[in-house]
PDB file of N, CA and C in Angstrom:
ATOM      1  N   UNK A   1     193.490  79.340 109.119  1.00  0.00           N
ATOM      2  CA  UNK A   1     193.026  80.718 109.068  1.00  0.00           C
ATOM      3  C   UNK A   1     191.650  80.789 109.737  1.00  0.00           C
ATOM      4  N   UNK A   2     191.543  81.752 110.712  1.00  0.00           N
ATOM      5  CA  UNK A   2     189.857  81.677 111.347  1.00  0.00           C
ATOM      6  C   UNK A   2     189.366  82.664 110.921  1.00  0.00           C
ATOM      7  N   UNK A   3     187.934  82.305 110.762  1.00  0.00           N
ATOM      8  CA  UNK A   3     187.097  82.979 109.679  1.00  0.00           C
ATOM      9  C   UNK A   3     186.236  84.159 110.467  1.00  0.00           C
ATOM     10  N   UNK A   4     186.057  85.136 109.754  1.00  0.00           N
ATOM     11  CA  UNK A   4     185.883  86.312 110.493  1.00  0.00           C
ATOM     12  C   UNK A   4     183.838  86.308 110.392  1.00  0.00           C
ATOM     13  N   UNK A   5     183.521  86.579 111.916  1.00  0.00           N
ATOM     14  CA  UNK A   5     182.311  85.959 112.218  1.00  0.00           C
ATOM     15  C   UNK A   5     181.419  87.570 112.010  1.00  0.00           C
ATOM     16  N   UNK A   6     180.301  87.266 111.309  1.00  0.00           N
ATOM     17  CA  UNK A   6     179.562  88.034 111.029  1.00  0.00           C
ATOM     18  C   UNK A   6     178.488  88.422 112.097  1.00  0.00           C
ATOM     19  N   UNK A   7     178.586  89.930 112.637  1.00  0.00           N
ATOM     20  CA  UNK A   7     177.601  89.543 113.715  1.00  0.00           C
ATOM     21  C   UNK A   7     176.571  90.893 113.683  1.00  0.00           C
ATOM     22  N   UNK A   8     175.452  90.568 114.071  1.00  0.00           N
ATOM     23  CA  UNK A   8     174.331  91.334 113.527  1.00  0.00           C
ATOM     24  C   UNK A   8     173.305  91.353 114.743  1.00  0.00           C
ATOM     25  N   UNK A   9     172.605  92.661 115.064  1.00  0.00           N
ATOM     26  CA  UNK A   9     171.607  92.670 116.023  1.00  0.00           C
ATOM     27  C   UNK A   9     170.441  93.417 114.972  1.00  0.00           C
ATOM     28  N   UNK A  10     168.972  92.714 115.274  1.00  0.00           N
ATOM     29  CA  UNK A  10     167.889  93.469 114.593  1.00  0.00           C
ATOM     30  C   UNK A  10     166.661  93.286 115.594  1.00  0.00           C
ATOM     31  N   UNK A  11     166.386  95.087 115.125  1.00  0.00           N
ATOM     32  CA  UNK A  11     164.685  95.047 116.172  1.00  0.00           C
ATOM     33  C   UNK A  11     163.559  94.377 115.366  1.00  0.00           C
ATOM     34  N   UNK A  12     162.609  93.657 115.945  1.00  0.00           N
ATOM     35  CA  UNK A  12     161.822  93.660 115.612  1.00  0.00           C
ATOM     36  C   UNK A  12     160.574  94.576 116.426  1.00  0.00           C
ATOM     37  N   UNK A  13     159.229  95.148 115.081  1.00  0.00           N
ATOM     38  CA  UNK A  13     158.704  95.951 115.663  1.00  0.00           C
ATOM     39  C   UNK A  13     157.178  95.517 114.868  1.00  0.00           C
ATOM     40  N   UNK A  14     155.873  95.671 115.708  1.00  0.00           N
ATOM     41  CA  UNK A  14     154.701  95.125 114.923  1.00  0.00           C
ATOM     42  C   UNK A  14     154.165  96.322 114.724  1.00  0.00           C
ATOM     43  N   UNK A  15     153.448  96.154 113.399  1.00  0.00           N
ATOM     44  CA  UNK A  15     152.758  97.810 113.174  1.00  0.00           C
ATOM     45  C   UNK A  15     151.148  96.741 112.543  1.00  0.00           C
ATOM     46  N   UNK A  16     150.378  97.473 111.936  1.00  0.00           N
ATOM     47  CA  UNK A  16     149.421  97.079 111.695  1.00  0.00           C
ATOM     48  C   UNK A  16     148.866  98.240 110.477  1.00  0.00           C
ATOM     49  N   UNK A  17     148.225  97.015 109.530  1.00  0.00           N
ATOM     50  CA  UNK A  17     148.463  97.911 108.494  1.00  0.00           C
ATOM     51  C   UNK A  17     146.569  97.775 107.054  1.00  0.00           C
ATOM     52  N   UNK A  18     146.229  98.644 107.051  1.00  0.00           N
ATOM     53  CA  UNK A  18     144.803  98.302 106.743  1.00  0.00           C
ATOM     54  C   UNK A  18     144.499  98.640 105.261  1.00  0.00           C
ATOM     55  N   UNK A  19     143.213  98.149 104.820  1.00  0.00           N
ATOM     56  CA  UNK A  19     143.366  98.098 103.505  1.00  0.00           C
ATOM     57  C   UNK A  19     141.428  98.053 103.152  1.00  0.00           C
ATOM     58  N   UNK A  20     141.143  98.668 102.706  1.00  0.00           N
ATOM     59  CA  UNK A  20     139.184  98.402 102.193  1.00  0.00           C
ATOM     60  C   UNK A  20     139.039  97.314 100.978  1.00  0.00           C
ATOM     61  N   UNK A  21     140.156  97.009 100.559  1.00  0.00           N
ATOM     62  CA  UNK A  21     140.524  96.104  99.668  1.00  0.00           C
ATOM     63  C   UNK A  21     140.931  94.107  99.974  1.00  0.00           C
ATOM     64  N   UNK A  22     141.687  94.177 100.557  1.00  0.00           N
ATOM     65  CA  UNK A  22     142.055  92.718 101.215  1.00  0.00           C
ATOM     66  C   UNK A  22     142.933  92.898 102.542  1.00  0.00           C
ATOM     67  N   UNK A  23     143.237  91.336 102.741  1.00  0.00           N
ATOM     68  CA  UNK A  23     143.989  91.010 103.636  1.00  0.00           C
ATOM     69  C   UNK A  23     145.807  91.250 103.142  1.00  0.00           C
ATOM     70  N   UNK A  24     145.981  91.021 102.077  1.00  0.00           N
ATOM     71  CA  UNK A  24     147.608  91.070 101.293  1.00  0.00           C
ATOM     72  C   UNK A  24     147.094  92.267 101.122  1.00  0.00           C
ATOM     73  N   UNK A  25     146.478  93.415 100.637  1.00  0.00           N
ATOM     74  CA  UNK A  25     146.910  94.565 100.620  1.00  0.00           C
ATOM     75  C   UNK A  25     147.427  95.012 101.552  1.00  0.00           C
ATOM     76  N   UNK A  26     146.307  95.157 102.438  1.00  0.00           N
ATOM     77  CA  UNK A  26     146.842  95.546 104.276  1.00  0.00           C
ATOM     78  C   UNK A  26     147.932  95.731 104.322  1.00  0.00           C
ATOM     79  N   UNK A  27     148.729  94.012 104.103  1.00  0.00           N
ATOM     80  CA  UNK A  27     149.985  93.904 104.737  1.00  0.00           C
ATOM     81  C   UNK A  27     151.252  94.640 104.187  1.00  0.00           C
ATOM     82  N   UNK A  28     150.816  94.795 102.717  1.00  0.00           N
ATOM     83  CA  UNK A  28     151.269  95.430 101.901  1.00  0.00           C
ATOM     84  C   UNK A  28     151.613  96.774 101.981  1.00  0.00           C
ATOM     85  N   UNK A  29     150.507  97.294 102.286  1.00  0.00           N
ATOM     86  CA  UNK A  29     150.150  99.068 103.218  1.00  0.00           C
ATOM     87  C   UNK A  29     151.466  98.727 103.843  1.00  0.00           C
ATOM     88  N   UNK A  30     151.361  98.030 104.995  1.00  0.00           N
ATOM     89  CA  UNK A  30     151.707  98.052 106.196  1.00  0.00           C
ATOM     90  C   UNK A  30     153.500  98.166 106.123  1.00  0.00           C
ATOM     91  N   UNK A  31     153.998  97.483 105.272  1.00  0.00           N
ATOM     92  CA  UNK A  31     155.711  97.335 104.781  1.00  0.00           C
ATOM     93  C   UNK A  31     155.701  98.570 103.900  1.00  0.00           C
ATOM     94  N   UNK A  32     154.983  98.666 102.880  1.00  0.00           N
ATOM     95  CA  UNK A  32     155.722 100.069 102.201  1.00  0.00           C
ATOM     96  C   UNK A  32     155.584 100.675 102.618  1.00  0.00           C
ATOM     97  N   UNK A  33     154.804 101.449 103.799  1.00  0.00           N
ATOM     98  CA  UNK A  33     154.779 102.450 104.720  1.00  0.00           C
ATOM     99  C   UNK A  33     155.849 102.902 105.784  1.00  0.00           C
ATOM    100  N   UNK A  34     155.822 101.180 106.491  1.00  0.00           N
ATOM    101  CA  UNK A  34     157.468 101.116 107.463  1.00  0.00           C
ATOM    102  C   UNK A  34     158.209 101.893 106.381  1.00  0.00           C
ATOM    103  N   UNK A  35     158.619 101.453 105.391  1.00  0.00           N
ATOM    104  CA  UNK A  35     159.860 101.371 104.663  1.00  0.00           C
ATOM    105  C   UNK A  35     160.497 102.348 104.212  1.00  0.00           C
ATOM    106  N   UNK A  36     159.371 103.704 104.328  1.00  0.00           N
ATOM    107  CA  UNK A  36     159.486 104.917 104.331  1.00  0.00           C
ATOM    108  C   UNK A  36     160.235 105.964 105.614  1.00  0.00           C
ATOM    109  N   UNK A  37     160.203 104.967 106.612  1.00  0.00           N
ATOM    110  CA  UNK A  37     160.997 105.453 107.518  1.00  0.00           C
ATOM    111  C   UNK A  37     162.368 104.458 108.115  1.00  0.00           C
ATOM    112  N   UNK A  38     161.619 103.399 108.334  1.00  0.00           N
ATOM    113  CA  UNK A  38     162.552 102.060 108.538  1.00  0.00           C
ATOM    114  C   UNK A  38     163.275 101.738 107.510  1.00  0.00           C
ATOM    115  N   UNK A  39     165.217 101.397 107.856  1.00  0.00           N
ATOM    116  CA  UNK A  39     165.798 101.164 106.818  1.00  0.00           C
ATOM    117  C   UNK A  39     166.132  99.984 107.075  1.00  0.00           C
ATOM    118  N   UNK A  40     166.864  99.301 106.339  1.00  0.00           N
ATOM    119  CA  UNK A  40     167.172  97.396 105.847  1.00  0.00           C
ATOM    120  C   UNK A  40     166.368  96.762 106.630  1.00  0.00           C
ATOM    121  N   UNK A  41     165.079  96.520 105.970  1.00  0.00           N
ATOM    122  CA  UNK A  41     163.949  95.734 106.523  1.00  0.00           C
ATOM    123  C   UNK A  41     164.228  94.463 105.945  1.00  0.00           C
ATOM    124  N   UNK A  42     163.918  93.063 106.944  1.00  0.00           N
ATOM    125  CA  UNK A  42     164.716  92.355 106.215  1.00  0.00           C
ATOM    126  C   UNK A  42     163.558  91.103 106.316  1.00  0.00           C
ATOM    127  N   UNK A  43     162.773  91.091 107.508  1.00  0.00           N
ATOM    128  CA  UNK A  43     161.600  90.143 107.024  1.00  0.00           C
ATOM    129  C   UNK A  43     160.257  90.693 107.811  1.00  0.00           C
ATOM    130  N   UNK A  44     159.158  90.432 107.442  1.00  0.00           N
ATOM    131  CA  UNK A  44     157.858  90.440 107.643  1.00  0.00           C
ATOM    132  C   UNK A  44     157.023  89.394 107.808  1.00  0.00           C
ATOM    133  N   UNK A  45     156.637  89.079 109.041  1.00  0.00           N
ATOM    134  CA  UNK A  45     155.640  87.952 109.132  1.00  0.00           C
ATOM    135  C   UNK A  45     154.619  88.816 110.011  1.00  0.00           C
ATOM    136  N   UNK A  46     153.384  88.262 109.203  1.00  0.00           N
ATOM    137  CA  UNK A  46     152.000  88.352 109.406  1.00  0.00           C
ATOM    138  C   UNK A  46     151.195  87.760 110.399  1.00  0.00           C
ATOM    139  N   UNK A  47     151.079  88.231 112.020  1.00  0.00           N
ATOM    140  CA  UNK A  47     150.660  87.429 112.898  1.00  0.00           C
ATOM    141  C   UNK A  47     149.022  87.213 113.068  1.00  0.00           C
ATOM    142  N   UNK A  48     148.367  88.377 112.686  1.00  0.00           N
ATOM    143  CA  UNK A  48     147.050  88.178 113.183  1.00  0.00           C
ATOM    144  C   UNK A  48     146.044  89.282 111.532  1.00  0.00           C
ATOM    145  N   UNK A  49     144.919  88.989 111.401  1.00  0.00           N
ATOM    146  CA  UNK A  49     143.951  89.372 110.018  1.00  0.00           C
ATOM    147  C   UNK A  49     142.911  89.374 111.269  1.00  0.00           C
ATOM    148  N   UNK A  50     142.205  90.174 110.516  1.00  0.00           N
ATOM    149  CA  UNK A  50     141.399  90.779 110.909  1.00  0.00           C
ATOM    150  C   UNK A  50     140.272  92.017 110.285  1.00  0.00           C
ATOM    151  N   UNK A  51     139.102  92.157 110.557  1.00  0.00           N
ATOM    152  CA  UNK A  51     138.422  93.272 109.693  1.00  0.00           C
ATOM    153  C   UNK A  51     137.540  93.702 110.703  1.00  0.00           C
ATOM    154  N   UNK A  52     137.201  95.147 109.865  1.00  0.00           N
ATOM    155  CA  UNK A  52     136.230  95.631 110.412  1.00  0.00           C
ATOM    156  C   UNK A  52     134.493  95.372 109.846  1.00  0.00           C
ATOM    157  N   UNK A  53     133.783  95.580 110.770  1.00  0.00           N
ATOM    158  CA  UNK A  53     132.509  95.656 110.179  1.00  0.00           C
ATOM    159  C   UNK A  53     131.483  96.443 110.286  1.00  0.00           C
ATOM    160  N   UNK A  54     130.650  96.971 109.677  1.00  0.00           N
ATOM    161  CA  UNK A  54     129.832  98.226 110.046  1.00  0.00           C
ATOM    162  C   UNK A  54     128.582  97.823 108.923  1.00  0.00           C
ATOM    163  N   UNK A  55     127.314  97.725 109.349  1.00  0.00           N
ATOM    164  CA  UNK A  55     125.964  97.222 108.941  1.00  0.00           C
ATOM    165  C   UNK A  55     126.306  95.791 107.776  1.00  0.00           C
ATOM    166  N   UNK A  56     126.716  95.102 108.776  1.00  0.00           N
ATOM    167  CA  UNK A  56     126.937  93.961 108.235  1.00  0.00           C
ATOM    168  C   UNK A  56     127.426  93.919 107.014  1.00  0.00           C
ATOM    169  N   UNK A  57     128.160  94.502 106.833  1.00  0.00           N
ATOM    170  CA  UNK A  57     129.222  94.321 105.571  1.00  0.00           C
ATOM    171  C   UNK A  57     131.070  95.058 105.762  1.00  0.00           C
ATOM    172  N   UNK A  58     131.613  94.299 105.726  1.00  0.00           N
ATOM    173  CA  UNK A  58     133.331  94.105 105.501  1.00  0.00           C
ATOM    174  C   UNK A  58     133.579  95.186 105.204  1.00  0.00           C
ATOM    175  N   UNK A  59     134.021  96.647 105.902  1.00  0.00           N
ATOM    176  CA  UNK A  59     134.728  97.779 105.483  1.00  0.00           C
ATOM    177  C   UNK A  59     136.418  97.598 105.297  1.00  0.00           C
ATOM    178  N   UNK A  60     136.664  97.650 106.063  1.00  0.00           N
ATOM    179  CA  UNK A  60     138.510  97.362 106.018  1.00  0.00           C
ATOM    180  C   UNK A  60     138.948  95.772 106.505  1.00  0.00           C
ATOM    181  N   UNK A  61     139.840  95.757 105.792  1.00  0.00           N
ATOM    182  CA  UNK A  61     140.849  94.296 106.388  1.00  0.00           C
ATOM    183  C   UNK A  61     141.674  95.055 107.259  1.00  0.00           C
ATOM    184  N   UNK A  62     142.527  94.311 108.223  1.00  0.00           N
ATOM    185  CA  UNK A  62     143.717  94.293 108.826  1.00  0.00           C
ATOM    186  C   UNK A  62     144.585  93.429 109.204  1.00  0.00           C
ATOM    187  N   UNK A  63     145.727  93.845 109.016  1.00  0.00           N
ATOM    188  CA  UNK A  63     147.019  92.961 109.088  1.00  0.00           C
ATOM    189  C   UNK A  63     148.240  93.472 110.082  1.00  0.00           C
ATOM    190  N   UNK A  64     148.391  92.214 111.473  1.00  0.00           N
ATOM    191  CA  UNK A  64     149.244  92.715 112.099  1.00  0.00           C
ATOM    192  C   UNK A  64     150.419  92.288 111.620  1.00  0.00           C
ATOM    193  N   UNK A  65     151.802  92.930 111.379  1.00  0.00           N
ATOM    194  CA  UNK A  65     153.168  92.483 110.714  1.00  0.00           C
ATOM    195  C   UNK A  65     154.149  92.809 111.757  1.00  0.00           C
ATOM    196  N   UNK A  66     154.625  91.704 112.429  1.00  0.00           N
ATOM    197  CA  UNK A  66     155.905  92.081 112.561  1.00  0.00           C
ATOM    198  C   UNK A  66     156.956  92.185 111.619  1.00  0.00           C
ATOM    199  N   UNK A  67     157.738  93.097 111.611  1.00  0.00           N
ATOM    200  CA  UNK A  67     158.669  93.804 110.822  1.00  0.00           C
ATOM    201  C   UNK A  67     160.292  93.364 111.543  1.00  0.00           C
ATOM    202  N   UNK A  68     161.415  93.208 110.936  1.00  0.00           N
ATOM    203  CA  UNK A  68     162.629  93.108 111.681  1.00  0.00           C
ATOM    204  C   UNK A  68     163.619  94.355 110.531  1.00  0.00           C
ATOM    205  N   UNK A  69     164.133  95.155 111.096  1.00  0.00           N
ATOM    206  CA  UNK A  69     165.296  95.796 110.793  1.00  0.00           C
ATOM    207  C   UNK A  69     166.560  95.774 111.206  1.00  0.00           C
ATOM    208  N   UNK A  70     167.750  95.520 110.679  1.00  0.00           N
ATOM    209  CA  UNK A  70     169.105  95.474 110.781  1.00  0.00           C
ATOM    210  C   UNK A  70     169.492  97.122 112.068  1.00  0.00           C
ATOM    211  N   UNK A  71     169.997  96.424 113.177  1.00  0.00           N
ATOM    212  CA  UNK A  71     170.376  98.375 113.634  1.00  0.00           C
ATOM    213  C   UNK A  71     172.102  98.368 112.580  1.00  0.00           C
ATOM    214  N   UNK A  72     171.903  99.507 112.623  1.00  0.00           N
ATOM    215  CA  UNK A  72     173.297  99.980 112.019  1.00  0.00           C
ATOM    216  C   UNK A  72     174.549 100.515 113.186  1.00  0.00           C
ATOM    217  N   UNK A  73     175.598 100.197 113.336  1.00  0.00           N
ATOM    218  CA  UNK A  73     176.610 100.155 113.779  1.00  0.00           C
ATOM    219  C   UNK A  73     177.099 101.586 114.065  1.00  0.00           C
TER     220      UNK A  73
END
C-alpha cells in the first residue's frame, strides 16, 4: 500500500517587533500581533536584538522575527 505524501508550502515573512520593556517582550509583541492577521503560524525565530537609545539610557528593545505560515490550499 503507498502511503499518501503530505505536502505543504509556507511563507516565511520578518516583521520586527518592539517593547520599552525587554528583548522577549519585543518578540512577543511581534507574534501576537502577526497572529492577528496571519493564520497557522507555525514557527518563529529571532534573527537580530537590538535597542534604541536616547540620552544615554535604553528606551525600547527590538526584535527581528522571522515568522513562517502554512498557505492554505
Amino acid at each position: 500500500m503507498a502511503r499518501q505524501k503530505s505536502e505543504s508550502v509556507y511563507r516565511v515573512t520578518e516583521i520586527i517587533g518592539t517593547s520599552p520593556v525587554s528583548w522577549e517582550d519585543a518578540a512577543k509583541v511581534a507574534v501576537e500581533t502577526a497572529a492577528q492577521s496571519l493564520r497557522d503560524l507555525r514557527i518563529a525565530e529571532v534573527s537580530k536584538f537590538d535597542l534604541t537609545i536616547d540620552s544615554g539610557k535604553v528606551v525600547e528593545y527590538r526584535a527581528r522575527v522571522s515568522l513562517s505560515f502554512k498557505y492554505e490550499a
